[in-house]
C-alpha atoms as a PDB file:
ATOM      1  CA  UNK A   1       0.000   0.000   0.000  1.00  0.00           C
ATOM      2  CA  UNK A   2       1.643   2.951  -0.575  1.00  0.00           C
ATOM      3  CA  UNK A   3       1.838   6.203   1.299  1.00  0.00           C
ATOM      4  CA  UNK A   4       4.880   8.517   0.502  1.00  0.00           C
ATOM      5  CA  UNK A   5       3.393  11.927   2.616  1.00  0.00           C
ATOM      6  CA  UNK A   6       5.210  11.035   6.122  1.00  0.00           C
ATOM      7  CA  UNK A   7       5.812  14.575   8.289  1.00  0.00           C
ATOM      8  CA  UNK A   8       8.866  14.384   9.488  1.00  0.00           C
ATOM      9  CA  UNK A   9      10.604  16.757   9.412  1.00  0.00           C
ATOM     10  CA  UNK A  10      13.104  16.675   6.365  1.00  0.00           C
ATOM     11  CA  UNK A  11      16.686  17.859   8.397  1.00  0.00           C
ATOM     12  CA  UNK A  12      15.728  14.548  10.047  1.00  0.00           C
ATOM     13  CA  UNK A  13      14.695  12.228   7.261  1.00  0.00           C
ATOM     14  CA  UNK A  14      18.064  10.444   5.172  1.00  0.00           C
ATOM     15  CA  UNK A  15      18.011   7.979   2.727  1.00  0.00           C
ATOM     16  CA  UNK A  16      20.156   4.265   2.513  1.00  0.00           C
ATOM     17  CA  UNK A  17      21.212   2.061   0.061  1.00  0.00           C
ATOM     18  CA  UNK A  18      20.601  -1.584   0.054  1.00  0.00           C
ATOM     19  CA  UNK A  19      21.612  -4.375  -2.311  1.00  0.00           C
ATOM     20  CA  UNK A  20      19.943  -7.578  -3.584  1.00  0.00           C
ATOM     21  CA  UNK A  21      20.160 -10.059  -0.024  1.00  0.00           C
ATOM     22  CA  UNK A  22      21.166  -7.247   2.347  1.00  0.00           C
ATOM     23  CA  UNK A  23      19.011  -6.841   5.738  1.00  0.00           C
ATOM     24  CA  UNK A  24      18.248  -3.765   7.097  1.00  0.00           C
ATOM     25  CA  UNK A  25      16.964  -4.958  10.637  1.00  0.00           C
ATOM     26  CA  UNK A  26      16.721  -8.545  12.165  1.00  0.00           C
ATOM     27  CA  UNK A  27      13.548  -9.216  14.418  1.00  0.00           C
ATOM     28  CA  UNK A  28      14.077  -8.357  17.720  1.00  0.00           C
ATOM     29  CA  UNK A  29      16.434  -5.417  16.957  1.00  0.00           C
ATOM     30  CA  UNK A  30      15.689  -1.715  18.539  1.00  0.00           C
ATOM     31  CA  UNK A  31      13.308  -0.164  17.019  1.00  0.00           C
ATOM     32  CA  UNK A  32      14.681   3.243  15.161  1.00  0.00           C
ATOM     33  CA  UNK A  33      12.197   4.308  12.349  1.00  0.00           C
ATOM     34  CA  UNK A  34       9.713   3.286   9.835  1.00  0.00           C
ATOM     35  CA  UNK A  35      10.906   3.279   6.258  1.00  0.00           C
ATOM     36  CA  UNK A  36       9.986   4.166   2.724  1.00  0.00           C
ATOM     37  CA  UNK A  37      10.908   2.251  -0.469  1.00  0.00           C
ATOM     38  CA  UNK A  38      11.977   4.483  -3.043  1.00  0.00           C
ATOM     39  CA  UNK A  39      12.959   2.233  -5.293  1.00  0.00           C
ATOM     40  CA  UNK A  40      13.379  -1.570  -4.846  1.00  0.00           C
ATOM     41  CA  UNK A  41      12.141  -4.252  -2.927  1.00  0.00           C
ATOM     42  CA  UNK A  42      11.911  -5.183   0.573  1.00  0.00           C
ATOM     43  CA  UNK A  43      10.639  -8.396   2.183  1.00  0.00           C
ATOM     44  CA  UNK A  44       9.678  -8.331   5.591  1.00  0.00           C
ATOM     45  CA  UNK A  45      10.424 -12.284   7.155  1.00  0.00           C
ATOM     46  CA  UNK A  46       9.165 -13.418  10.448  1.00  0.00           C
ATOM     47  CA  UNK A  47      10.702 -16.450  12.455  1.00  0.00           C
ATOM     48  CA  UNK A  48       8.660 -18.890  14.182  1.00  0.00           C
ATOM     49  CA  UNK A  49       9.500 -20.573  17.206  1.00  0.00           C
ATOM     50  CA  UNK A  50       9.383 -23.735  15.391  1.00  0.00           C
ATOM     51  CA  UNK A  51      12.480 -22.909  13.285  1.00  0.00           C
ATOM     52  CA  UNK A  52      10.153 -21.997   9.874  1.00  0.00           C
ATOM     53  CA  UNK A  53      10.161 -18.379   8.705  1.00  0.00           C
ATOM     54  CA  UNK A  54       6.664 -17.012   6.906  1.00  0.00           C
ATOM     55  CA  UNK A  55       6.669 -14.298   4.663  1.00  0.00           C
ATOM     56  CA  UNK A  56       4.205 -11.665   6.209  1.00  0.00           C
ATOM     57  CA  UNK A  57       4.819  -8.375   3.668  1.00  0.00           C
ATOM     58  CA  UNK A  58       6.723  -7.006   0.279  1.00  0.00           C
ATOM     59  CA  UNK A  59       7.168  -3.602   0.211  1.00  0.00           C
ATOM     60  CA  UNK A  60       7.903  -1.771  -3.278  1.00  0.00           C
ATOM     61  CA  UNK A  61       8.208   1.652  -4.588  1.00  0.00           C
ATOM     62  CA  UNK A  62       6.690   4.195  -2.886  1.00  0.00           C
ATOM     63  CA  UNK A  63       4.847   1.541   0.308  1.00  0.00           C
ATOM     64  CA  UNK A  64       6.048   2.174   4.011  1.00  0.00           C
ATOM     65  CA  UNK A  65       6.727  -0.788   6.104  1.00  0.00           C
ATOM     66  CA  UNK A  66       7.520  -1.374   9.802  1.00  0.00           C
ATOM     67  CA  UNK A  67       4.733   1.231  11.154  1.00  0.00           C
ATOM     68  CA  UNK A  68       4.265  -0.779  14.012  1.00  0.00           C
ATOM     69  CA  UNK A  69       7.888   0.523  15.561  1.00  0.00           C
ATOM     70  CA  UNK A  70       6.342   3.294  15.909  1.00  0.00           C
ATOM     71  CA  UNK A  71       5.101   1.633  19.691  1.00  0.00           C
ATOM     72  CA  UNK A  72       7.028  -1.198  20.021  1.00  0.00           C
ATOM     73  CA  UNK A  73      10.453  -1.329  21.103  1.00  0.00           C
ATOM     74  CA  UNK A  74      11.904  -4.295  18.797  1.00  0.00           C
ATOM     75  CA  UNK A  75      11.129  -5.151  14.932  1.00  0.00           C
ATOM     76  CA  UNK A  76       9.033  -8.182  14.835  1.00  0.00           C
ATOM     77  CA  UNK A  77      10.244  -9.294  11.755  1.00  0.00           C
ATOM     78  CA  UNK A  78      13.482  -8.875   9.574  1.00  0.00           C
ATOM     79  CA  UNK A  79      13.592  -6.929   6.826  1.00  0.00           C
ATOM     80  CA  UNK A  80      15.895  -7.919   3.428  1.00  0.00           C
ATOM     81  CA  UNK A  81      16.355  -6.132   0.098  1.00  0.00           C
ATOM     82  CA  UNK A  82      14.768  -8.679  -2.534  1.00  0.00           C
ATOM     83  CA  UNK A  83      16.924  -6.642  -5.581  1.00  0.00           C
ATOM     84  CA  UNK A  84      18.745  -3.474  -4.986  1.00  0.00           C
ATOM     85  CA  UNK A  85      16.788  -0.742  -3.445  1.00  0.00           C
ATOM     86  CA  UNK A  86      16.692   2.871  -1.631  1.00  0.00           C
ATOM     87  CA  UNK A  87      14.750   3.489   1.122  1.00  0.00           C
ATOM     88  CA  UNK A  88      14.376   6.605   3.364  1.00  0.00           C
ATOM     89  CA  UNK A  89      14.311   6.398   6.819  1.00  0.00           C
ATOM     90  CA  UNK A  90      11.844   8.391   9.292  1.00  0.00           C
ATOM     91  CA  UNK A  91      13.306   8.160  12.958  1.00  0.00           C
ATOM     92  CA  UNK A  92      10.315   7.277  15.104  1.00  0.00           C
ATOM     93  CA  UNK A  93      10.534   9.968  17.158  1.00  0.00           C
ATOM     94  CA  UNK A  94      10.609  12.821  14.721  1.00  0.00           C
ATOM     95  CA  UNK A  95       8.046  11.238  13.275  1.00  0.00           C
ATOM     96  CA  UNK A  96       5.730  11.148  16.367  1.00  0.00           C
ATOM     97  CA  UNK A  97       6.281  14.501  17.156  1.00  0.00           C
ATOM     98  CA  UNK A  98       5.483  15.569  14.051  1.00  0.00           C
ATOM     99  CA  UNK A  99       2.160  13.562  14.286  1.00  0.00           C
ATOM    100  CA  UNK A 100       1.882  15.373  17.784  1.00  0.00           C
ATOM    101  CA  UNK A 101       1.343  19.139  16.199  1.00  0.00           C
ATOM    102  CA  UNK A 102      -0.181  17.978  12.987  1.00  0.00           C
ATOM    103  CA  UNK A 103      -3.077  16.115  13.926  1.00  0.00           C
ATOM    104  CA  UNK A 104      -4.366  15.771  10.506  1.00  0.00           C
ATOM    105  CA  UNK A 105      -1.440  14.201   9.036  1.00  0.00           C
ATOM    106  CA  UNK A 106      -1.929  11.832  11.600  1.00  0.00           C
ATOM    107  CA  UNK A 107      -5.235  11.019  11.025  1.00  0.00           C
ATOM    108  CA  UNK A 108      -4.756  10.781   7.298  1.00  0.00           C
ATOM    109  CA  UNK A 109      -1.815   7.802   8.243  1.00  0.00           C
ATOM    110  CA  UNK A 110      -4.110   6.145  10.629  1.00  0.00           C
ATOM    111  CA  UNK A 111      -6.343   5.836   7.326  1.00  0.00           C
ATOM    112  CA  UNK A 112      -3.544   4.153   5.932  1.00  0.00           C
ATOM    113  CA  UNK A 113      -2.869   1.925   8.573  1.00  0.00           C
ATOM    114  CA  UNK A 114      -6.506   0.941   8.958  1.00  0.00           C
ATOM    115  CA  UNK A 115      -6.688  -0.040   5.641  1.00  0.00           C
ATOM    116  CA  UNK A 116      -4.159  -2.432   6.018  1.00  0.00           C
ATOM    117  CA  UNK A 117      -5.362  -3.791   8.654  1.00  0.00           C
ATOM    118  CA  UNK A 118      -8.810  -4.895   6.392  1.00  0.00           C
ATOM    119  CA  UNK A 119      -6.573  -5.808   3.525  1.00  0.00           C
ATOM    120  CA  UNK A 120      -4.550  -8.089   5.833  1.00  0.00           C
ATOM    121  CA  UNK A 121      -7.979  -9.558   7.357  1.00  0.00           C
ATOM    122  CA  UNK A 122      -9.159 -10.046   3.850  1.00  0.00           C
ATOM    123  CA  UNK A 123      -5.816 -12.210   3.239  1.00  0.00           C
ATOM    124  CA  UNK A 124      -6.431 -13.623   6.435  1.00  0.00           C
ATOM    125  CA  UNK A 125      -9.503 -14.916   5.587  1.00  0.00           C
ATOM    126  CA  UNK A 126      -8.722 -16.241   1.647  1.00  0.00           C
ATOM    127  CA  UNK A 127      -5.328 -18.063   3.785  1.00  0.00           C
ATOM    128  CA  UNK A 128      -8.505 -20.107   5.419  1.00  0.00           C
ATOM    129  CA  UNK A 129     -10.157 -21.387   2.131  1.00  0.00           C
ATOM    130  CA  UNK A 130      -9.220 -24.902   1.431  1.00  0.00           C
ATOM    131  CA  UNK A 131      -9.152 -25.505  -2.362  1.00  0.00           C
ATOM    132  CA  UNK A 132      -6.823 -23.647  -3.850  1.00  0.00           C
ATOM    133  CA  UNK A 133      -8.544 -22.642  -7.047  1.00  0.00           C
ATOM    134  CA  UNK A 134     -11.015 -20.958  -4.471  1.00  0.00           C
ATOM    135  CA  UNK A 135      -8.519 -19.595  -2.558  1.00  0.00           C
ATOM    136  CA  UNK A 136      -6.847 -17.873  -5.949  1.00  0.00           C
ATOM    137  CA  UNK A 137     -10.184 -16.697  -7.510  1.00  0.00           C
ATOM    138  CA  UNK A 138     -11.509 -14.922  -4.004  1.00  0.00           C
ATOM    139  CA  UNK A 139      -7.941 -13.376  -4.275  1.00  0.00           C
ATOM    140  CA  UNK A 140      -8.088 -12.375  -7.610  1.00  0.00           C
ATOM    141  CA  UNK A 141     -11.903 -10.785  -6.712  1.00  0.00           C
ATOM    142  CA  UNK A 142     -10.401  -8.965  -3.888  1.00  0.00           C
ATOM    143  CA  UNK A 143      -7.580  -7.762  -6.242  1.00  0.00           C
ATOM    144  CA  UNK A 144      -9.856  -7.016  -9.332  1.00  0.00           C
ATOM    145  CA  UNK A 145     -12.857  -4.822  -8.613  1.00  0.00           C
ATOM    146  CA  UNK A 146     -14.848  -5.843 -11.521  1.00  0.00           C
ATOM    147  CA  UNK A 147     -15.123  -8.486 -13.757  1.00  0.00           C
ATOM    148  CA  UNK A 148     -13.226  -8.106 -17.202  1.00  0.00           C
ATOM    149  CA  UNK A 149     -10.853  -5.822 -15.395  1.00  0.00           C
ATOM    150  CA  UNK A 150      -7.308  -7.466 -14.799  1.00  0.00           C
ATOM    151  CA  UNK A 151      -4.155  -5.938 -12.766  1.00  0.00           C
ATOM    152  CA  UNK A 152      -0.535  -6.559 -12.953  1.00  0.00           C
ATOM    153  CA  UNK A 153       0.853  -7.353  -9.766  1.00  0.00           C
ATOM    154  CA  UNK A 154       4.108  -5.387  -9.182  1.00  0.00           C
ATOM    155  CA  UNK A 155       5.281  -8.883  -6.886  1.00  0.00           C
ATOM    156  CA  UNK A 156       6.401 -11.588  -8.543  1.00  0.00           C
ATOM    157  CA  UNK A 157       3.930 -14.355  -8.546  1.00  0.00           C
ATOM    158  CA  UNK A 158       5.711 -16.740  -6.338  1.00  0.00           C
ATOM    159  CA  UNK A 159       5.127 -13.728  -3.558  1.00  0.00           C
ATOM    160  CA  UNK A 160       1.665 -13.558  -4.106  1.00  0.00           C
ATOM    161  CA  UNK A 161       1.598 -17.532  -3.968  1.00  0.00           C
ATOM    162  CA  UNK A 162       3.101 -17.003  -0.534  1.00  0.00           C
ATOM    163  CA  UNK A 163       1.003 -13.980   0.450  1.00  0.00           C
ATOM    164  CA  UNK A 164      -2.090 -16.563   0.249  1.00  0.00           C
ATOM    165  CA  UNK A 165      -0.808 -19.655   1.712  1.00  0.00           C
ATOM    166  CA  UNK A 166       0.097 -21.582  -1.419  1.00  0.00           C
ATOM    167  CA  UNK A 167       3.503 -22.961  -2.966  1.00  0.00           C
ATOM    168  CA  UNK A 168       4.943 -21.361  -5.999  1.00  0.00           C
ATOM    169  CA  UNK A 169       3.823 -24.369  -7.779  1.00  0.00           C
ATOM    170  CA  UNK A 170       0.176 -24.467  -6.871  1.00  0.00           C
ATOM    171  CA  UNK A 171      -0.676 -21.319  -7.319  1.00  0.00           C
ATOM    172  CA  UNK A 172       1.145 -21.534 -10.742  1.00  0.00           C
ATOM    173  CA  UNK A 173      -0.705 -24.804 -11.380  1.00  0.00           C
ATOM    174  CA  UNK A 174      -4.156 -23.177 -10.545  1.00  0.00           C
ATOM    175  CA  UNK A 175      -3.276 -19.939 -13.056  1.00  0.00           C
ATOM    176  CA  UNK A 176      -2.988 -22.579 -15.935  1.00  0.00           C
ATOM    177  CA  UNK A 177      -6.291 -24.417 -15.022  1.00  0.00           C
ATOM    178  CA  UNK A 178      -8.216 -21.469 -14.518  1.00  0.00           C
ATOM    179  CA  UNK A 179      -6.644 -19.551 -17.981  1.00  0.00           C
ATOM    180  CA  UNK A 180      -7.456 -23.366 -19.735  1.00  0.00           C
ATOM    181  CA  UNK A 181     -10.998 -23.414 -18.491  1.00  0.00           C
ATOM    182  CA  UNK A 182     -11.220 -19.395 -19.169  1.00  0.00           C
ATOM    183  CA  UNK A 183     -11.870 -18.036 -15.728  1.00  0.00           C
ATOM    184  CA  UNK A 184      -8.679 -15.725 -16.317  1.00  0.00           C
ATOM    185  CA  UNK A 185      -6.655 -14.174 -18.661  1.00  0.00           C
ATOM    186  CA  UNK A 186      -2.759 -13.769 -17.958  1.00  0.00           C
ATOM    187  CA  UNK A 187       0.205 -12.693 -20.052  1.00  0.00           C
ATOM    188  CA  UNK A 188       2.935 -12.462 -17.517  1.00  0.00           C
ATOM    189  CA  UNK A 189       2.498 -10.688 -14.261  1.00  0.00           C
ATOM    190  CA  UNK A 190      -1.060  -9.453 -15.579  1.00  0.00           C
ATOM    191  CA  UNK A 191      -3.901 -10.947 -14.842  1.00  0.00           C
ATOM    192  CA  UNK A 192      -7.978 -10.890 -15.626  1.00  0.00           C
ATOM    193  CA  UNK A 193     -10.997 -11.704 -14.473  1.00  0.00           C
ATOM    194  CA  UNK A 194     -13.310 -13.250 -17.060  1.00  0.00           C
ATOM    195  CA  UNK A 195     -17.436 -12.694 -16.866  1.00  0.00           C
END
């Protein structure tokens, strides 16, 4: 989701450079800002206590991610550059204070915040289906307001395989079904909803 209009102050926002595989924070490190991509990629990672990691976010150009430092003292997840990519970095508490004497800006980010909380619940609740072709056309109706419309997902499709619970090679499996039986139309990363 992006949101690029973040009040703090600029003498106190800077910018760093990440390449393809570097992390900028582990989970469980201080919290010290929420970020901006610029340009790039960043996955955010979370360990389980079980050893397995899930995929919980990918942030590209333009989306913030790690919003929840912004009250909690240590990342909850790691974040690592999926290609080369600039961020800018808000310290947390410029950007509070900022939020303190500009209650509209703050209001306008909770908006942003709130709606990804729904589009998280929405994934959520797809995650829950149990065939898989289900699972990928409720996605694709979330994604695609209206029928005959189609989107191109900036993600590779791998992501968005992981973003809804499946393999790489399910979800790929169920894009050739449904484009065979002409529920969808694809040509790449873009993809539509037929009738």
């Amino acid at each position: 989701m992006t949101y690029t209009q973040l009040p703090t102050p600029k003498a106190e926002v800077s910018t760093q450079r990440l390449l393809k595989g570097e992390t900028l924070f582990y989970q469980g490190d201080h919290t010290a800002a929420i970020f901006i991509v610029i340009t790039g990629r960043i996955r955010l990672l979370r360990h389980l206590a079980d050893g397995n990691a899930i995929p919980l976010y990918f942030a590209n150009d333009g989306e913030t991610f790690s919003e929840a430092a912004l009250f909690s003292d240590v990342y909850h997840c790691d974040a690592i550059a999926e290609k080369n990519t600039e961020i800018e970095i808000h310290p947390k508490k410029a950007l509070l204070d900022a939020f303190a004497v500009n209650p509209d800006l703050a209001m306008t980010f909770m908006a942003h915040l709130a709606r990804q909380v729904i589009n998280l619940r929405s994934r959520l609740e797809i995650r829950n289906i149990r065939s898989a072709e289900e699972r990928v056309i409720q996605f694709l109706k979330l994604e695609i307001s209206d029928p005959g419309n189609s989107i191109t997902f900036a993600s590779p499709l791998k992501d968005i395989a992981a973003s809804i619970g499946l393999s790489h090679e399910a979800f790929y499996r169920v894009l050739s079904t449904l484009e065979r039986e002409g529920k969808i139309v694809r040509e790449g990363r873009k993809i539509g909803l037929v009738g």
